[in-house]
Protein backbone atom coordinates (compact mmCIF):
# COMPACT_ATOMS: atom_id res chain seq x y z
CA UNK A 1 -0.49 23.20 -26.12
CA UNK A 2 2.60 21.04 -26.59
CA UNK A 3 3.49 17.71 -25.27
CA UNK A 4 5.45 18.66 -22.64
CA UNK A 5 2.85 21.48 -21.23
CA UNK A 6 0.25 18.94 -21.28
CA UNK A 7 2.18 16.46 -19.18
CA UNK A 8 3.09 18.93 -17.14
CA UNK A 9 -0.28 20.28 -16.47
CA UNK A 10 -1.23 16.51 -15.95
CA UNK A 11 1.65 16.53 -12.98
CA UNK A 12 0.31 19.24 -11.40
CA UNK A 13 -3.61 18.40 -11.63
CA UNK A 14 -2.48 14.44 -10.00
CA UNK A 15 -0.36 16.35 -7.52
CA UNK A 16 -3.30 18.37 -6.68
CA UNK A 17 -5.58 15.13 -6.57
CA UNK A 18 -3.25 13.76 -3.87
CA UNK A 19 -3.11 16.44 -1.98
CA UNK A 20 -7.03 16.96 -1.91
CA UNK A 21 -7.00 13.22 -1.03
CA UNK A 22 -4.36 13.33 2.11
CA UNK A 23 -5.46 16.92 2.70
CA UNK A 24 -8.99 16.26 3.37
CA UNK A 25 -8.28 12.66 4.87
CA UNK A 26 -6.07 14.31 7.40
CA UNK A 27 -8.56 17.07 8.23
CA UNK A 28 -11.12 14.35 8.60
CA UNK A 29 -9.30 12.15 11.25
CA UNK A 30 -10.48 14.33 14.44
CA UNK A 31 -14.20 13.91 13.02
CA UNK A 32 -13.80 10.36 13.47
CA UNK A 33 -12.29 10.29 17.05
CA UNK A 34 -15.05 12.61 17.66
CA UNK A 35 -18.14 10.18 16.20
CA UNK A 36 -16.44 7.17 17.68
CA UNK A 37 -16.10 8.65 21.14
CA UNK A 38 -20.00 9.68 21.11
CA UNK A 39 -20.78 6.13 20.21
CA UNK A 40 -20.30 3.90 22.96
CA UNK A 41 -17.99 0.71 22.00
CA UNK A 42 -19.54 -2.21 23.84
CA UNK A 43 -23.76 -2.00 23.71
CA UNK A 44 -23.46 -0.81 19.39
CA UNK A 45 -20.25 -2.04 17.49
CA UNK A 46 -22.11 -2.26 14.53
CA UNK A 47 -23.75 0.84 14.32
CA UNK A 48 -20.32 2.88 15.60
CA UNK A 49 -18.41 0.62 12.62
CA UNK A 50 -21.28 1.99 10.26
CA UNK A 51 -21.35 5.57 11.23
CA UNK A 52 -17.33 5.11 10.85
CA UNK A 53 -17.74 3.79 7.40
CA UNK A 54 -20.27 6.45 6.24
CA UNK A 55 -18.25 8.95 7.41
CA UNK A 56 -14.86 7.69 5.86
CA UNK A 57 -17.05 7.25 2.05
CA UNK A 58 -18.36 10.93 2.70
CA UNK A 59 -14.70 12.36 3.06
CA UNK A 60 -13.61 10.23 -0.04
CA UNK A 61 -16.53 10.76 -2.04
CA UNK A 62 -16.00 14.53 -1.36
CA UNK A 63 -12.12 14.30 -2.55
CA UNK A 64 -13.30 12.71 -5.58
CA UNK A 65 -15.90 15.90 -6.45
CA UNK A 66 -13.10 17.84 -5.67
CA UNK A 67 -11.08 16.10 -7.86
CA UNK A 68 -13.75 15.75 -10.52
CA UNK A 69 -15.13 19.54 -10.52
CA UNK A 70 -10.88 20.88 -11.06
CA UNK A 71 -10.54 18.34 -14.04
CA UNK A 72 -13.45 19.51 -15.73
CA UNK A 73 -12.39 23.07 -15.31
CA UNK A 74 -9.05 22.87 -16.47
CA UNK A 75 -10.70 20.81 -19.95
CA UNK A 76 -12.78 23.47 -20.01
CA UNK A 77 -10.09 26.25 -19.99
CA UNK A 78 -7.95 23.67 -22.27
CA UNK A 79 -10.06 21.70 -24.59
CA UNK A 80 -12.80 22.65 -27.37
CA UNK A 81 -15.36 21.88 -25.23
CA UNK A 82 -18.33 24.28 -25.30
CA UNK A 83 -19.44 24.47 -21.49
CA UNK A 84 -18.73 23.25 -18.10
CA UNK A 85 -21.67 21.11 -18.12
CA UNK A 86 -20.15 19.27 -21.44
CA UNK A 87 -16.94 19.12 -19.61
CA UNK A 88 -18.09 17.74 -16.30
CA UNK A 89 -19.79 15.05 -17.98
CA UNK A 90 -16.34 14.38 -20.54
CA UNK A 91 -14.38 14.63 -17.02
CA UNK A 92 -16.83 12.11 -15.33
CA UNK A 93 -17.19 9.64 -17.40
CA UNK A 94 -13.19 9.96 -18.19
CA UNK A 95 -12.47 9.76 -14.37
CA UNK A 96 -14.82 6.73 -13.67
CA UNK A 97 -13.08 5.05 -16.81
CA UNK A 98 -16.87 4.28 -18.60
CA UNK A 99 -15.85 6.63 -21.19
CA UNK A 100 -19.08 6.58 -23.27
CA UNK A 101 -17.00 8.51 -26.49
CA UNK A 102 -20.01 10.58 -26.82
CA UNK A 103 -17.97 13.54 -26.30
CA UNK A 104 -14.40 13.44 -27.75
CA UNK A 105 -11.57 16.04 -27.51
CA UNK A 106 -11.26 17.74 -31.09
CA UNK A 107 -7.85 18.35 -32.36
CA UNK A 108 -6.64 20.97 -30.08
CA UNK A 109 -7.80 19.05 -26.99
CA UNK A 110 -5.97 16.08 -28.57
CA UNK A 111 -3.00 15.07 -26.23
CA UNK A 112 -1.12 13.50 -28.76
């Protein structure tokens, strides 16, 4: 894979990050007019804030599997990684920036 087809690639897997992001915030806004309205406003702000907050770290927490799970499929269809399972830990520890190094891209996974 050349330069240019892996920074195009990397254009279109952010691009699809985004949109999983604003897709699946956007679905999620009637779910929280919804939970707020069966809370009541005045006897529980706390626990209708916290049922708010859970629900908005569900919805991002699900983007970010989303997000996670497509990465480690296109490294698997790209890279010389053996398995998905290799690849969704290379992808997760890549995404949350730890990066451990105990699994590194070989040559033709390189990206430069």
């Amino acid at each position: 894979m050349t330069a240019l087809q892996q920074i195009l690639l990397g254009i279109g897997l952010l691009a699809f990050s985004a949109v999983v992001h604003v897709g699946l915030i956007a679905v999620s806004i009637p779910s929280f007019a919804k939970l707020s309205s069966y809370l009541p406003h005045d006897k529980t702000p706390r626990l209708r804030n916290v049922a708010l907050l859970l629900l908005a770290i569900f919805v991002l927490v699900l983007a970010h599997t989303i997000q996670v799970w497509s990465w480690a499929v296109s490294f698997l269809l790209m890279a010389d990684l053996p398995d998905l399972a290799t690849s969704f830990c290379f992808t997760t520890v890549t995404y949350t920036t730890l990066g451990y190094g105990d699994i590194v891209l070989g040559a033709e996974g390189a990206f430069w």
